[in-house]
Structures are given as structure tokens and as C-alpha cells.
Protein backbone atom coordinates (compact mmCIF):
# COMPACT_ATOMS: atom_id res chain seq x y z
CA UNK A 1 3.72 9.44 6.23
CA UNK A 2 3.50 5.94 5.06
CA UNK A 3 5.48 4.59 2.19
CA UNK A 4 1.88 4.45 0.17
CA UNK A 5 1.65 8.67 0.28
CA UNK A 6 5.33 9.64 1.23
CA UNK A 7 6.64 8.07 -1.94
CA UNK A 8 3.76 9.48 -4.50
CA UNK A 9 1.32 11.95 -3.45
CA UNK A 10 2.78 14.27 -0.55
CA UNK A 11 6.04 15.17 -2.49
CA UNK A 12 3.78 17.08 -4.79
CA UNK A 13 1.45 18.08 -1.95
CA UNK A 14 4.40 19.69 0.17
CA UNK A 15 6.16 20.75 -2.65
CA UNK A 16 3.02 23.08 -3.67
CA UNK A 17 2.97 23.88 0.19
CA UNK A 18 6.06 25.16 0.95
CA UNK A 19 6.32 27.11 -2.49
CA UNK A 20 3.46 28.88 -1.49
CA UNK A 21 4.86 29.79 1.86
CA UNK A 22 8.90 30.46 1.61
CA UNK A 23 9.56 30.96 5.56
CA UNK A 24 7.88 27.10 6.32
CA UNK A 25 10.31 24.30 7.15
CA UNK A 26 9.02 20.45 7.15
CA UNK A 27 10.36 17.33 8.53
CA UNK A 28 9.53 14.70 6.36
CA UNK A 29 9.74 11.07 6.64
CA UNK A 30 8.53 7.99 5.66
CA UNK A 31 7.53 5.18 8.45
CA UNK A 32 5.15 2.53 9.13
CA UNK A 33 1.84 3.67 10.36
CA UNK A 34 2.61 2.25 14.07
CA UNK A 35 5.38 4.66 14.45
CA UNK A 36 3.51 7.78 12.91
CA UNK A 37 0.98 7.51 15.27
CA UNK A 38 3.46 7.10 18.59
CA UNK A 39 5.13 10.53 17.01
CA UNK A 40 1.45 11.89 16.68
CA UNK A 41 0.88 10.98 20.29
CA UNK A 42 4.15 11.86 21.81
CA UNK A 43 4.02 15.53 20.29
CA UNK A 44 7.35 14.75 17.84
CA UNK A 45 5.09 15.78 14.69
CA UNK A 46 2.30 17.68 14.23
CA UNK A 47 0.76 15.86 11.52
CA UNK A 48 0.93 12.73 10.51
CA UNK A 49 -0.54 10.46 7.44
CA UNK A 50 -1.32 6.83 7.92
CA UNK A 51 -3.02 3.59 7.24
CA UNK A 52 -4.30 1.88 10.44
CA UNK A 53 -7.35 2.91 12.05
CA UNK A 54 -6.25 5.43 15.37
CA UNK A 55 -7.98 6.39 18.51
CA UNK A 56 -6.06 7.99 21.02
CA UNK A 57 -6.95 11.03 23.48
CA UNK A 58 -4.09 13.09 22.41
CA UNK A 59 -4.82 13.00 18.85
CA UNK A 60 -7.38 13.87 16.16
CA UNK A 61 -7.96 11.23 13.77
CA UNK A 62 -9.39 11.55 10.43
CA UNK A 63 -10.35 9.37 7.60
CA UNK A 64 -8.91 11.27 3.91
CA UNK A 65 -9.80 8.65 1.44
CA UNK A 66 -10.08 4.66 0.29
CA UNK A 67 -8.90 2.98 -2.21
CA UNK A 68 -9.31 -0.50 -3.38
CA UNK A 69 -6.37 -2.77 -3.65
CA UNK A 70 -5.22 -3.84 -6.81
CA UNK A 71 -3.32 -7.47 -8.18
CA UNK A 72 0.04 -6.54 -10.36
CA UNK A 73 0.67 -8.78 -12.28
CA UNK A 74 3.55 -9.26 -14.52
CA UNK A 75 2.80 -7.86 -17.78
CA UNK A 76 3.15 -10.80 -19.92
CA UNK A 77 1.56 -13.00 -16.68
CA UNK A 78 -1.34 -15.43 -18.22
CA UNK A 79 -3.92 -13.15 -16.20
CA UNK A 80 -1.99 -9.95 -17.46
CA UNK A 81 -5.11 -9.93 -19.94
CA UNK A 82 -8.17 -10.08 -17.77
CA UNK A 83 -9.87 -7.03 -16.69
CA UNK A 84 -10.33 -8.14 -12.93
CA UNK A 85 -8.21 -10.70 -11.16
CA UNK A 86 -9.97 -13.25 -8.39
CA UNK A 87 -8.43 -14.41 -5.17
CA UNK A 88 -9.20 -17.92 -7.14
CA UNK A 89 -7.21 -16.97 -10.01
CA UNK A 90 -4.14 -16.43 -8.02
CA UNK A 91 -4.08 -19.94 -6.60
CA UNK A 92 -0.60 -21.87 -6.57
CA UNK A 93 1.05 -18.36 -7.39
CA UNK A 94 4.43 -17.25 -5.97
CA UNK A 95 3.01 -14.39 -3.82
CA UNK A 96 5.08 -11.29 -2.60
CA UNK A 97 3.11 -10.73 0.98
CA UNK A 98 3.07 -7.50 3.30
CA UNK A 99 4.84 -8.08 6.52
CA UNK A 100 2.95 -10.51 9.19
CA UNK A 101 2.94 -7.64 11.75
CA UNK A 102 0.81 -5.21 9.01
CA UNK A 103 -2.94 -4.91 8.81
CA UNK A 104 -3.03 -5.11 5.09
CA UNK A 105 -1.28 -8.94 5.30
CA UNK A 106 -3.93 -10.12 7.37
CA UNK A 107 -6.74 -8.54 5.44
CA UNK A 108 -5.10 -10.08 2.32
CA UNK A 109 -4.44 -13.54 4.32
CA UNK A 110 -8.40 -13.89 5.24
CA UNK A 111 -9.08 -13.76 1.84
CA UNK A 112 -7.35 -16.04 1.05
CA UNK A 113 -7.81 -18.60 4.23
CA UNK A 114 -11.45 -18.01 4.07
CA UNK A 115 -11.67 -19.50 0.57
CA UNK A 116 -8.45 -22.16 0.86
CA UNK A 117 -6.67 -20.88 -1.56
CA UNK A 118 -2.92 -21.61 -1.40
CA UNK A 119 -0.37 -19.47 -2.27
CA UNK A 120 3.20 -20.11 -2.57
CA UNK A 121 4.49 -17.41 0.29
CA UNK A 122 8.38 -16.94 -0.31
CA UNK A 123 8.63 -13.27 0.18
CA UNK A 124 7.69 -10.09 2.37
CA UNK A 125 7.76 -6.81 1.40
CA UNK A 126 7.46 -3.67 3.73
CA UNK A 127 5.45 -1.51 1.22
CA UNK A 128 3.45 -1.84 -2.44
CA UNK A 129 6.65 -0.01 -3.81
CA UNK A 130 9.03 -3.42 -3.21
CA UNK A 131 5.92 -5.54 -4.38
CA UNK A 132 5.57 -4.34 -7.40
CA UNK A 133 9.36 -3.56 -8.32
CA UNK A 134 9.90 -7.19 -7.58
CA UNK A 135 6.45 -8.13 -9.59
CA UNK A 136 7.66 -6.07 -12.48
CA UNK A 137 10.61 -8.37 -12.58
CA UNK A 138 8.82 -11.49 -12.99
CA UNK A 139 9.39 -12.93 -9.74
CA UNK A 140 5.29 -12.79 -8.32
CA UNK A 141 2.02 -11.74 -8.16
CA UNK A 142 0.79 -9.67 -4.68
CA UNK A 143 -2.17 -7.21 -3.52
CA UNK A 144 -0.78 -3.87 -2.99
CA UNK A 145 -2.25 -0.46 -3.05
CA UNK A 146 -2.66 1.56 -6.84
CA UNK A 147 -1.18 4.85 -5.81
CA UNK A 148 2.55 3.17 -5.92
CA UNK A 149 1.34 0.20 -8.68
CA UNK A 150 0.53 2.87 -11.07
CA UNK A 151 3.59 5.04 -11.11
CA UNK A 152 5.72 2.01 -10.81
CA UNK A 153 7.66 0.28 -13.83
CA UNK A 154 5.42 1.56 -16.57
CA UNK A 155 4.60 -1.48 -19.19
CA UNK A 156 6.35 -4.12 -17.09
CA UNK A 157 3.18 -4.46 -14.57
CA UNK A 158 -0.43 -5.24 -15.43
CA UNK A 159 -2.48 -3.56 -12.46
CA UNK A 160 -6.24 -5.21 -12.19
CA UNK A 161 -9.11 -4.57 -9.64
CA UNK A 162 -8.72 -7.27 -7.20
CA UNK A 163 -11.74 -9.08 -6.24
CA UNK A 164 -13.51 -9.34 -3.26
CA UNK A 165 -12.58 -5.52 -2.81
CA UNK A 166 -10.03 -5.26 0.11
CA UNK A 167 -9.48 -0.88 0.52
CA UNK A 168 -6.75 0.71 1.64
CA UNK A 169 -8.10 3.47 3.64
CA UNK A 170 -5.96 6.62 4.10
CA UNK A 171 -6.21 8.33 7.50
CA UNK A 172 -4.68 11.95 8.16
């Protein structure tokens, strides 16, 4: 699964699973979606949760759900207060940024390009879970999904709809 699911919703998920069946044993990791589908494909798992759109003969893709991306904020951040947080609003900001090599980052980026707005880029993060840790600490503002934002540092993020809508989509 991908950090966004492995780290919040399947632990309950495959808890519930295997309680309800005793003589079940799982693998479970977390990995980027790129690598989740290559297991998919080359038969090392037999199911496999992730976030970039798949179409591959050997495998059955499905869309589960989307979500729309959220800004954290710090909580005492000048837009901490606002009930919706613009790309505009976030100009100038130290930004924490999903890796270059992610779909996410360059959804986010064309945002961001498409209306000039500058950010001050200084670090990248491999999931919302780092974004948001570091955010809670005062350090930036970022995009990242609100499965992880939520759970994460409770009172030390403010977590706002982001607009335009960017969504995460989930894909099983």
C-alpha cells in the first residue's frame, strides 16, 4: 500500500480481516505506488493499494475513492484562521513539496506555475505523513492528502480545503 492508506486506514482494515479469519497470513508493506504496481504485475502480491492511475494486461485496476487535497498549515500560521486556503494565499511561503518523480508534485506544481505563484521550495517529502510532521513544527506550509493530515499532531496543524481542488484518488 502507499504511505497515504498503509499508515491510517488498512491497519484497521486488516486488523478486522485477519481477526475474522485466524488461519490468514498477510504481507504487508508500505511503498510508493510505482513499486506496488511492478509487484501487482510480477505476481509478488496479490493485491495491492495505490495512487497512480494503472493499466496493465496482467492486472485489474480499480478506482476505491477521491479525496481532495488539503493545505496544513501551522496552527498559529496567519491563514491558520481561514476556512479555505488559495494557491494565492500561499505565495512566498516556505513549501514542503512531494518528490519531483511523484504525480501529486506535479499536479501541485501546475497549480502553482499556471498562476506564477512562487514558492520558496527548500524541502521534499516522500509522503503527507513527513509534510505535515514537519508543518506541525513550524517549519512550512504544503498540499498533502487529509487521511494522514487529520490523524497527525492533533492542535499543532490547521488542515483547510485547498483551492482549486487537486484529489487524491485511491486505486485498489
Amino acid at each position: 500500500s502507499t504511505p497515504a492508506l498503509g499508515e491510517v486506514v488498512l491497519p484497521d482494515v486488516l486488523a478486522a480481516f485477519l481477526r475474522r479469519r485466524p488461519g490468514v497470513r498477510a504481507a504487508f508493506q508500505v511503498r510508493h505506488s510505482e513499486v506496488i504496481n511492478q509487484f501487482v504485475v510480477d505476481q509478488q502480491t496479490d493485491l495491492g493499494f495505490s495512487m497512480v492511475p494503472f493499466d496493465h494486461p496482467a492486472a485489474i485496476s480499480e478506482e476505491l475513492f477521491r479525496v481532495p487535497a488539503v493545505c496544513a498549515v501551522p496552527h498559529d500560521h496567519r491563514r491558520a484562521r481561514r476556512e479555505t486556503i488559495a494557491a494565492e494565499d500561499l505565495r512566498g511561503e516556505n513549501f514542503l513539496a512531494f518528490g519531483r518523480d511523484t504525480r501529486m508534485r506535479h499536479l501541485v506544481d501546475a497549480v502553482f506555475e499556471q498562476r506564477q505563484i512562487a514558492r520558496q521550495m527548500r524541502v521534499e517529502v516522500y509522503s503527507s505523513l513527513e509534510a505535515c510532521s514537519l508543518v506541525a513544527r513550524g517549519f512550512g506550509v504544503s498540499i498533502v492528502e487529509p487521511l494522514t493530515a487529520i490523524r497527525v499532531s492533533p492542535g499543532m496543524l490547521a488542515i483547510r480545503p485547498f483551492l482549486p481542488r487537486i484529489d487524491y484518488t485511491f486505486r485498489v
